[in-house]
Structures are given as structure tokens and as C-alpha cells.
Protein backbone atom coordinates (compact mmCIF):
# COMPACT_ATOMS: atom_id res chain seq x y z
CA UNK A 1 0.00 0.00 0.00
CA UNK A 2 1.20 3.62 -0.79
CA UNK A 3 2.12 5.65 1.91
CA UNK A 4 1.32 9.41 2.04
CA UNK A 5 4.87 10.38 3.49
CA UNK A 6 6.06 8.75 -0.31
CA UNK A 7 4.04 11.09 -2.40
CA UNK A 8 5.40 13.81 -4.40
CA UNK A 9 9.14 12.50 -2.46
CA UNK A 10 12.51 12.25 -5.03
CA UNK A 11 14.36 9.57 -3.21
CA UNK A 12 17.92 9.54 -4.16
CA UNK A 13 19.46 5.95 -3.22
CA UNK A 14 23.23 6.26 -3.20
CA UNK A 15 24.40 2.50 -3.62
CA UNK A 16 20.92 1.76 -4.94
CA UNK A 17 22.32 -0.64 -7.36
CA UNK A 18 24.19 -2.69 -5.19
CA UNK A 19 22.78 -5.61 -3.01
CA UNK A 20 20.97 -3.52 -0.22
CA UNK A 21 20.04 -1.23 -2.45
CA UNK A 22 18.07 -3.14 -5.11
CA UNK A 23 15.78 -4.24 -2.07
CA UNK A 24 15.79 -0.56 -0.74
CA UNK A 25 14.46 0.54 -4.30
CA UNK A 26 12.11 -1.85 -4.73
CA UNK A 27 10.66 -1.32 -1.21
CA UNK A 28 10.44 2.83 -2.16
CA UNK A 29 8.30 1.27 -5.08
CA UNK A 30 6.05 -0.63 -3.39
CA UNK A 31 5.42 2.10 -0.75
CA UNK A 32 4.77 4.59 -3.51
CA UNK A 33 7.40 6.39 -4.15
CA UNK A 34 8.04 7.07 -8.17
CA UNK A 35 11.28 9.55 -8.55
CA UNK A 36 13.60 7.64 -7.88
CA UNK A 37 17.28 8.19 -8.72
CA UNK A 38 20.22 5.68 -8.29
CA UNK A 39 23.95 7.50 -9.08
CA UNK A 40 26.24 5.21 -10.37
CA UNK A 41 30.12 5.56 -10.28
CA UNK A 42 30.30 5.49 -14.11
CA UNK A 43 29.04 8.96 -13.45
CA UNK A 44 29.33 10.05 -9.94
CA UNK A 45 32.18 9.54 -7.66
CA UNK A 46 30.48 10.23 -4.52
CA UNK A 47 34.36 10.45 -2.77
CA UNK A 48 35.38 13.76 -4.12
CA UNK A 49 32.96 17.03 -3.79
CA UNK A 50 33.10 18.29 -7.35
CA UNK A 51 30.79 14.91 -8.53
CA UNK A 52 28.50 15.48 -5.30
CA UNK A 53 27.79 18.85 -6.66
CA UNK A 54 27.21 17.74 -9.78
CA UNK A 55 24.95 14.85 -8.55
CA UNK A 56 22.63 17.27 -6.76
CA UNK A 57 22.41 20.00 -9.52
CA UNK A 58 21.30 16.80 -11.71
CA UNK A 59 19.04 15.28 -9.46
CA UNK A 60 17.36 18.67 -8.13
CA UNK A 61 16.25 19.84 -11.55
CA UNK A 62 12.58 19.69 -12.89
CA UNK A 63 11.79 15.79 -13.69
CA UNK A 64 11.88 15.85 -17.31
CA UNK A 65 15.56 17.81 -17.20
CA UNK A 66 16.96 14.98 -14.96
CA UNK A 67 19.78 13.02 -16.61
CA UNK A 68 18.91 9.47 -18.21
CA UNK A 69 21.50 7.80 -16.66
CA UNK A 70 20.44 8.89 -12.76
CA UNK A 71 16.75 7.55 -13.22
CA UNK A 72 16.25 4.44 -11.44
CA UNK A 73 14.23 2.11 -14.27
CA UNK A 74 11.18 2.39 -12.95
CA UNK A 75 11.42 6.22 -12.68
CA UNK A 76 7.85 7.67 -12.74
CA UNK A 77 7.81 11.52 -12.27
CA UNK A 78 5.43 12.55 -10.14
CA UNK A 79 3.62 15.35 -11.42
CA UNK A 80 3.79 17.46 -8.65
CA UNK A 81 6.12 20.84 -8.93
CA UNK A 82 9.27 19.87 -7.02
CA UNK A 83 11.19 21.91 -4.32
CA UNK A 84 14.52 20.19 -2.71
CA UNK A 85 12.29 19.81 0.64
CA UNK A 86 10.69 17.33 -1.28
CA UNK A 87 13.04 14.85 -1.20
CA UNK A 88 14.70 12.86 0.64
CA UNK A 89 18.69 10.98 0.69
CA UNK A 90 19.45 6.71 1.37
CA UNK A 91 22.88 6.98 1.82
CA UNK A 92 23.87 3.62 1.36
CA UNK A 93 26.98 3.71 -0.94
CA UNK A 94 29.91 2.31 1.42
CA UNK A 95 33.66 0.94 0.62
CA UNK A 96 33.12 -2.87 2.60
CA UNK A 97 34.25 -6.01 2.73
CA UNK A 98 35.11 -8.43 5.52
CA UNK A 99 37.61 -9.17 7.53
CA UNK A 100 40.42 -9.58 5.19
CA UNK A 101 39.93 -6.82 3.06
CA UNK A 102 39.45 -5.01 6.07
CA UNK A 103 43.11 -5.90 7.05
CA UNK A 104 44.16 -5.02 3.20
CA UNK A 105 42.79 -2.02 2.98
CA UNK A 106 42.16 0.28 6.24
CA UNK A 107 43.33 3.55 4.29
CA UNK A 108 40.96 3.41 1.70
CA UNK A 109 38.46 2.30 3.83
CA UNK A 110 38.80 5.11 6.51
CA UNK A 111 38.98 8.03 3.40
CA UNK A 112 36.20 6.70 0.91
CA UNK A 113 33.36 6.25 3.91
CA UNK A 114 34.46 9.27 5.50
CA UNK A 115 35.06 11.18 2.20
CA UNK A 116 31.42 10.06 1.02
CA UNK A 117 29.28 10.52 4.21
CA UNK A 118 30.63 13.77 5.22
CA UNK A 119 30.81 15.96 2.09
CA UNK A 120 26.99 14.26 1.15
CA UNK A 121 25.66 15.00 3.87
CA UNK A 122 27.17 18.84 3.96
CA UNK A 123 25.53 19.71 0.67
CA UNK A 124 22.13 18.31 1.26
CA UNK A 125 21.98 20.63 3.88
CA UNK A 126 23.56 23.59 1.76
CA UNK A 127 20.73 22.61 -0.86
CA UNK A 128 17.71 22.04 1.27
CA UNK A 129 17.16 18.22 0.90
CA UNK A 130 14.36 17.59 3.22
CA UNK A 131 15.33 14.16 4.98
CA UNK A 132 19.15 12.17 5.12
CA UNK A 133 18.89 8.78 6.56
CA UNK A 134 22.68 7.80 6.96
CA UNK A 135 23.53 4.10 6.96
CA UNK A 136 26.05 2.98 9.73
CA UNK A 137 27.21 -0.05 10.74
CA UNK A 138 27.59 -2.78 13.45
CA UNK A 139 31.55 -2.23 13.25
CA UNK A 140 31.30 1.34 14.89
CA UNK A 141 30.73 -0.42 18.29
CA UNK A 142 33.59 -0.70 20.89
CA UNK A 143 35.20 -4.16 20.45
CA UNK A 144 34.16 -5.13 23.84
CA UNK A 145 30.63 -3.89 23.82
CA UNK A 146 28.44 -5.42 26.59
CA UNK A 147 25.88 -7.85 24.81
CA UNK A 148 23.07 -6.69 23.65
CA UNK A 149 24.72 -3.81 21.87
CA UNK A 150 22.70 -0.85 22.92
CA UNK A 151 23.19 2.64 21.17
CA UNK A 152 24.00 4.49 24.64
CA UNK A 153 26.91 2.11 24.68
CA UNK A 154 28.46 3.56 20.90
CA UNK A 155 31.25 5.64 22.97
CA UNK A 156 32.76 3.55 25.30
CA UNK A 157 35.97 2.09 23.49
CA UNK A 158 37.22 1.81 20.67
CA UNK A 159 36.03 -0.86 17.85
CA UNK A 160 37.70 -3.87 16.87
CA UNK A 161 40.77 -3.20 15.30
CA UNK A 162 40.72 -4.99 12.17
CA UNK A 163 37.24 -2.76 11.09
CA UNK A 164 38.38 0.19 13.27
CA UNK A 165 38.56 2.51 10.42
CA UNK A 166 35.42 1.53 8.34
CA UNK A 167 33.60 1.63 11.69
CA UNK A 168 34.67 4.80 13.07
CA UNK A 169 34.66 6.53 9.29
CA UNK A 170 30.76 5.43 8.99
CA UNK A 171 30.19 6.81 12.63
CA UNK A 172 31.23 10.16 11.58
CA UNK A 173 27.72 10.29 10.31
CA UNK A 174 26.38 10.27 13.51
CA UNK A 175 28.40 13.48 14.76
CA UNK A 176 27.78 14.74 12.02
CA UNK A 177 24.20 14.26 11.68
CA UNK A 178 23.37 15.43 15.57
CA UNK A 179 25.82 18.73 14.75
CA UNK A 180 23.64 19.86 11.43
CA UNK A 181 20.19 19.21 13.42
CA UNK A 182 21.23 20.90 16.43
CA UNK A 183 22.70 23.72 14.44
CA UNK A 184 20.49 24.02 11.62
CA UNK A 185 17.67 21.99 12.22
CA UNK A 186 18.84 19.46 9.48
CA UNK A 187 16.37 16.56 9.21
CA UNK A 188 19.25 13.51 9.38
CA UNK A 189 19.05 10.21 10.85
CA UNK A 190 21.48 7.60 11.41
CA UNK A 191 20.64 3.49 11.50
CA UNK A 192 22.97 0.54 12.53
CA UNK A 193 22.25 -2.34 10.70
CA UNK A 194 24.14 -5.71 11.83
CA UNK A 195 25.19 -7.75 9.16
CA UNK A 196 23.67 -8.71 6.07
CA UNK A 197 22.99 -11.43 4.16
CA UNK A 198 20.72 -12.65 1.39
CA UNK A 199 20.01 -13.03 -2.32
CA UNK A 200 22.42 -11.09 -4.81
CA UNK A 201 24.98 -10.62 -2.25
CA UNK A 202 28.61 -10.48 -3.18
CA UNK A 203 30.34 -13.86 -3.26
CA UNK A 204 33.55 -12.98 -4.43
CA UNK A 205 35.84 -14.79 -1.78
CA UNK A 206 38.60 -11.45 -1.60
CA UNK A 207 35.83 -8.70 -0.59
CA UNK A 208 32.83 -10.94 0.87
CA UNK A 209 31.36 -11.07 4.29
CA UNK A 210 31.48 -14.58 6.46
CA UNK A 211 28.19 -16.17 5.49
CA UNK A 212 28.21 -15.47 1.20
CA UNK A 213 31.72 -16.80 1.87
CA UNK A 214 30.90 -19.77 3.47
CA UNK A 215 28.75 -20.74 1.03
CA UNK A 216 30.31 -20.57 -1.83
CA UNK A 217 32.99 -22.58 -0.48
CA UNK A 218 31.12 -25.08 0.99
CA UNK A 219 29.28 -25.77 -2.08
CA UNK A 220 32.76 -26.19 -4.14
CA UNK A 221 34.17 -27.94 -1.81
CA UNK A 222 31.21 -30.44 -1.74
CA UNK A 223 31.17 -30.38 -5.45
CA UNK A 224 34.75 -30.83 -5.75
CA UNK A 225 34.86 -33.74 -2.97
CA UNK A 226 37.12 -31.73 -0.81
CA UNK A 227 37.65 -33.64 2.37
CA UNK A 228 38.19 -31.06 4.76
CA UNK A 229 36.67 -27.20 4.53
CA UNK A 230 39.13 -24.56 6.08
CA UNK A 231 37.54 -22.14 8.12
CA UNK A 232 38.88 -18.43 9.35
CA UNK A 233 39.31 -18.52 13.34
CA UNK A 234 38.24 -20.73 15.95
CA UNK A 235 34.55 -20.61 15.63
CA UNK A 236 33.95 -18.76 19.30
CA UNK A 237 32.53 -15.55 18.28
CA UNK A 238 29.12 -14.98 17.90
CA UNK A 239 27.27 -12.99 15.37
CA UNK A 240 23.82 -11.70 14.77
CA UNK A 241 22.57 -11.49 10.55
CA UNK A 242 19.91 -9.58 9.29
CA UNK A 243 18.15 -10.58 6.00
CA UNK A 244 18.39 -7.70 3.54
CA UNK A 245 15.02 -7.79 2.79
CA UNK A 246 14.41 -7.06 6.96
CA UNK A 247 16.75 -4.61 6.54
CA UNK A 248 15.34 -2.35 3.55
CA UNK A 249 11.76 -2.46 5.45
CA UNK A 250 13.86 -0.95 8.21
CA UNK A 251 15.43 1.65 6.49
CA UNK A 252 12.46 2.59 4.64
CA UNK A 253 10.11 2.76 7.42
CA UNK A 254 12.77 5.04 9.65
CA UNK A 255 12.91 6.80 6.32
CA UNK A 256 8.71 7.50 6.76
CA UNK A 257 8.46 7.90 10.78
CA UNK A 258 11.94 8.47 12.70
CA UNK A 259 13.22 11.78 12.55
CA UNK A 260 14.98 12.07 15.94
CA UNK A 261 18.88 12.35 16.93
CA UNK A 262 19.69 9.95 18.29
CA UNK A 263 21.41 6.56 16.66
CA UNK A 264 18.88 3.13 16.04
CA UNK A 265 19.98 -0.75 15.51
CA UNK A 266 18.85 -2.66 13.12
CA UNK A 267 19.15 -6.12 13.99
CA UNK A 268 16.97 -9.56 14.25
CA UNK A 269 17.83 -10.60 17.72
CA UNK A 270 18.75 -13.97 16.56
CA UNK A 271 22.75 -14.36 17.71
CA UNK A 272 24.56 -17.59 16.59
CA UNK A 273 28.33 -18.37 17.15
CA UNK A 274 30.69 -18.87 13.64
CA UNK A 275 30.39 -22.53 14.58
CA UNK A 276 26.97 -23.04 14.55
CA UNK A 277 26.69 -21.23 11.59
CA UNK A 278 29.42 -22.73 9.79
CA UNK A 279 27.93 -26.44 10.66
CA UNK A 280 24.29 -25.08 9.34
CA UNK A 281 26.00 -24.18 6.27
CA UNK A 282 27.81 -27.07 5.76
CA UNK A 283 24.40 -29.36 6.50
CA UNK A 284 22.27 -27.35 3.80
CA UNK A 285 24.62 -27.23 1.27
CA UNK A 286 25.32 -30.80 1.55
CA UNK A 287 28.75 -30.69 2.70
CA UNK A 288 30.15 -34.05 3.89
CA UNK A 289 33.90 -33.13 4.47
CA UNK A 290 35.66 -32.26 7.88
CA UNK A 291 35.87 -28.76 8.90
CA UNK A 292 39.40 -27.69 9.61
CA UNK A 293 39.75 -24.41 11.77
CA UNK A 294 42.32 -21.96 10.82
CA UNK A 295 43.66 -20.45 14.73
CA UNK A 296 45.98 -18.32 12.90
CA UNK A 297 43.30 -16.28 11.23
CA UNK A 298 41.81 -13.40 13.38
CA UNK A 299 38.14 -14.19 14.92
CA UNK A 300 37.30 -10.31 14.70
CA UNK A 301 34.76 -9.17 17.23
CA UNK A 302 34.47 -12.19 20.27
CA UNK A 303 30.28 -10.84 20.09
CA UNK A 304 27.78 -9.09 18.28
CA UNK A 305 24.23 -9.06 19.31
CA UNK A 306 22.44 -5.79 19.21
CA UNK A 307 19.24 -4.76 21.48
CA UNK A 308 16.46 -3.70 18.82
CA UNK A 309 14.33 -2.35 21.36
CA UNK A 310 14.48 1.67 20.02
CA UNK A 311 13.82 0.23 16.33
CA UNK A 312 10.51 -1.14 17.94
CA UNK A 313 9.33 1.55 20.00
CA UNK A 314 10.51 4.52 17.71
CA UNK A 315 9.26 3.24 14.31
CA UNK A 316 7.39 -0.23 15.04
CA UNK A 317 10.03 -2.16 13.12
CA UNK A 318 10.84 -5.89 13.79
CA UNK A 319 12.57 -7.87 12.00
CA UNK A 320 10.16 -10.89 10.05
CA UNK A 321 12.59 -13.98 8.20
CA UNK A 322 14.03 -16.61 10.22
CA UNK A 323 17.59 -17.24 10.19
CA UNK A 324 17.43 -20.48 8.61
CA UNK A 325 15.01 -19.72 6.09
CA UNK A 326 16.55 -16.71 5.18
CA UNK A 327 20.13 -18.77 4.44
CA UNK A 328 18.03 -21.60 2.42
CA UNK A 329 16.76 -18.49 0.49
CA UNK A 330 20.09 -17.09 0.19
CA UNK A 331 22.05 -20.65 -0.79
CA UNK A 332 19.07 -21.04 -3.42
CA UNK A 333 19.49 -17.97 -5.24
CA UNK A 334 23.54 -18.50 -5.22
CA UNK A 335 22.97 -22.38 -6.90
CA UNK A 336 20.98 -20.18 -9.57
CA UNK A 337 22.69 -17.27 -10.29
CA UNK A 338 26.45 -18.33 -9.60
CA UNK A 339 28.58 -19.02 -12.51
CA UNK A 340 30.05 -21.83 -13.49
């Protein structure tokens, strides 16, 4: 069903065609939102201020002006005469990765988050956007974060090391977005999604998260008749996974109803350790092999569970897909769409 908050909105969806994204997009779609425009990197490199500008000059002009390339496919203008109050920023572009290119790559991942969030943010205010709803992450918490992770508890050490700089570049945001409302009155928002999984993530084995990774490599290992599967770590830590289709209802319905200062998880509640989740893995792809546990690898964070009480009471969001029928989902889609 439309909503009314969606009406006569021009949502631009930075990273709208990447794996969030697509499910972000087609949520805005379904809750009636028509303008909506996705920059891509071809054209707008969102780390240095001279293709921001341009980005908002193109996307803040009358419908039928706006540049081919911006429009999201299903771009439907909207009829109504549009001022920049009218519209709103899903700032979901982000440099990521897991832990190893974490390790590879702190610089780039410190700059480009920072780079992005920071300068974004600054001219949407300078041009009179009317909402920003910045996308965080779990890895801005202190490395030794009492579990449940609650938002009060953001500031009380510093994050895990080998994410330190992604986490504290995306946390920025957060500063940021409390200075420009209490200073300007700046309508920005800041969510902390845990990790994701799901259909159309990335499964390239250099730059993907734990449980696309895990897949994939069971599933060629089992095809392959690999007798043992080696695994990152010992298996202790615990993590909590969101499904990305969870996760876009979040961020769009914070989008609609949260406009407040302070920070809100996004999260399903549901925390499993690495070797639980490794073994469920291994039993739904079919795996028969030994697992093999590589100590010398770094575990990352020892916990992550996060307290999704404020998601609940601020905006009525709860998380809906089981964990283990949102992996079947997720192995499905990867048997179809992988290549050979």
C-alpha cells in the first residue's frame, strides 16, 4: 500500500544498485514512491565534492531535465512541482568487505566512507534536501561492547581493530548528523544495521562477508569432494545477521516515521556463534567433508548481538525472516545465479 509520506518524495538511493540497495528501491516502489534516482560511479564519484555537486544540480532539476543515466528504471515523475524539501537521501553507498579486506585495505576504507558521508551529507543541507537517513554499521561499536549492543553504549571504546577505520569513518555520520540538526535543524538520521545477508549478495571470496563466503565454499568444496573445509578462526565468536530484505523495510520505514537524533539498531535478535553457523551451512549445502579451523586467522569481534528495542518503540520495526530460512533463500538464489 502507498504511503502518504512517499508522495510527491525524489528519493535519491546512493548505492541503490548494489545488493541492499536493489531491495531498498524496490521497497520505495512498493510504498509509492516514483522519482527515484540511483547515481552510479560510471558517473558520480560520490568520494570527491566536485561529482557530489554535480549529482545534486542533476538530481534537483525539474523531472523531465533529470539526466537518463540517474533515473532508477522504474522512474515515474510525479507530477507534482518539485522543491529540494521534497526529497529525501538513502545513503547507502559504502567501501566494505570483511575481515580480510578489512586488514588489506584500512586507508581506503577510513577516506572513501568518510570522504562520502561527510561531504553528502554537507551539501544536502547547503541545498535544502528535506530528509538524510545515513547508513552505519555494526563495526562502529567498541570491540568489547556489553551484549546486547545498545546505542547508549556507541562511545565507550574503541572498535575492533581490524574494522576500526570503516567503523569509526561510517560513525562520523552520527556526529555529524546530531551537529547539522542541532545547528540548523537538518532533518538527518542515522541506522545501525548488523550484518547482512541474502540473495544477490557479493560472493567474491577477496571482498565478501562470512556467510556469502561460506557458502560458496562449501558448495565447491562439496562439489569438488574436498575432504576437509578450512575455516577463518576458531569458531567462538558470535554474530547476529539480518536478511536484507528485513533490513530495507527498516530503512524505509525510519525513512517514513523516525526523525529524531539519536542513533537506532537494526538487527533480528537472533545471535549464533561462527560454529553453529558454519555447521548449518555445511548441513544445507550438503557438505560431507571435515571442517578444519584456521587459529591463525583473526576471529574479529568475540560478540555481536544488538538490542532492537528503540527500532521497535521509535518506528514499530521488527525484523520478520528466520535465520534459517533466510540462508536456504540465500544458498538457493547463489545455486541459480552463480557461474560456473
Amino acid at each position: 500500500m502507498a504511503d502518504i509520506f512517499w508522495q510527491g518524495k525524489r528519493v535519491i538511493v546512493t548505492g541503490g544498485a548494489g545488493f541492499l540497495g536493489s531491495f531498498v528501491t524496490a521497497r520505495l516502489f512498493e510504498r509509492g514512491a516514483g522519482e527515484i534516482l540511483v547515481p552510479q560511479i560510471e558517473y558520480y564519484n560520490l568520494t570527491e565534492k566536485e561529482s557530489i555537486q554535480q549529482l545534486l544540480e542533476d538530481a534537483l532539476q525539474p523531472a523531465d531535465k533529470i539526466p537518463a543515466h540517474l533515473k532508477h528504471a522504474g522512474f515515474q515523475a510525479s507530477g507534482v512541482g518539485f522543491q529540494p524539501e521534497n526529497s529525501v537521501i538513502i545513503h547507502l553507498a559504502a567501501n566494505v568487505g570483511g575481515i580480510g579486506a578489512n586488514r588489506e585495505h584500512p586507508a581506503e576504507f577510513f577516506y572513501d566512507n568518510l570522504m562520502m558521508g561527510v561531504e553528502l551529507m554537507h551539501q544536502a543541507w547547503q541545498r535544502g534536501i528535506g530528509k538524510f537517513t545515513a547508513i552505519g554499521t555494526v563495526c562502529a561499536y567498541p570491540k568489547f561492547t556489553p551484549v546486547p549492543f545498545k546505542e547508549g553504549d556507541l562511545w565507550i571504546g574503541y572498535p575492533e581493530e581490524t574494522n576500526a577505520p570503516y567503523g569509526l569513518a561510517k560513525k562520523m555520520m552520527l556526529v555529524q548528523a546530531q551537529a547539522y540538526r542541532e545547528q540548523y535543524g537538518f532533518n538527518a538520521i542515522f541506522l545501525l544495521p548488523v550484518n547482512l545477508y541474502g540473495p544477490r549478495d557479493n560472493f567474491n571470496l577477496q571482498t565478501s562477508h562470512v556467510i556469502p563466503a561460506l557458502i560458496r565454499k562449501a558448495l565447491e568444496a562439496q562439489e569438488r569432494g574436498d575432504k576437509e573445509l578450512v575455516v577463518w578462526g576458531d569458531g567462538s565468536p558470535t554474530r547476529e545477521f539480518l536478511f536484507v530484505e528485513d533490513a530495507a523495510d527498516g530503512i524505509v520505514m525510519a525513512t517514513e516515521k523516525y526523525n529524531g537524533s539519536e542513533p537506532v539498531n537494526l538487527g533480528s535478535g537472533y545471535e549464533i556463534s561462527i560454529k553453529d553457523l558454519v555447521e548449518m551451512i555445511v548441513r544445507m549445502t550438503g557438505f560431507k567433508g571435515k571442517l578444519v579451523w584456521d587459529t591463525s586467522k583473526p576471529n574479529g569481534q568475540p560478540r555481536r548481538g544488538l538490542d532492537v528495542t528503540r527500532a521497535r518503540e521509535y518506528f514499530g520495526w521488527e525484523a520478520k525472516v528466520p535465520f534459517e530460512e533466510g540462508l536456504q533463500r540465500t544458498i538457493e538464489w547463489y545455486k541459480g545465479n552463480r557461474r560456473k
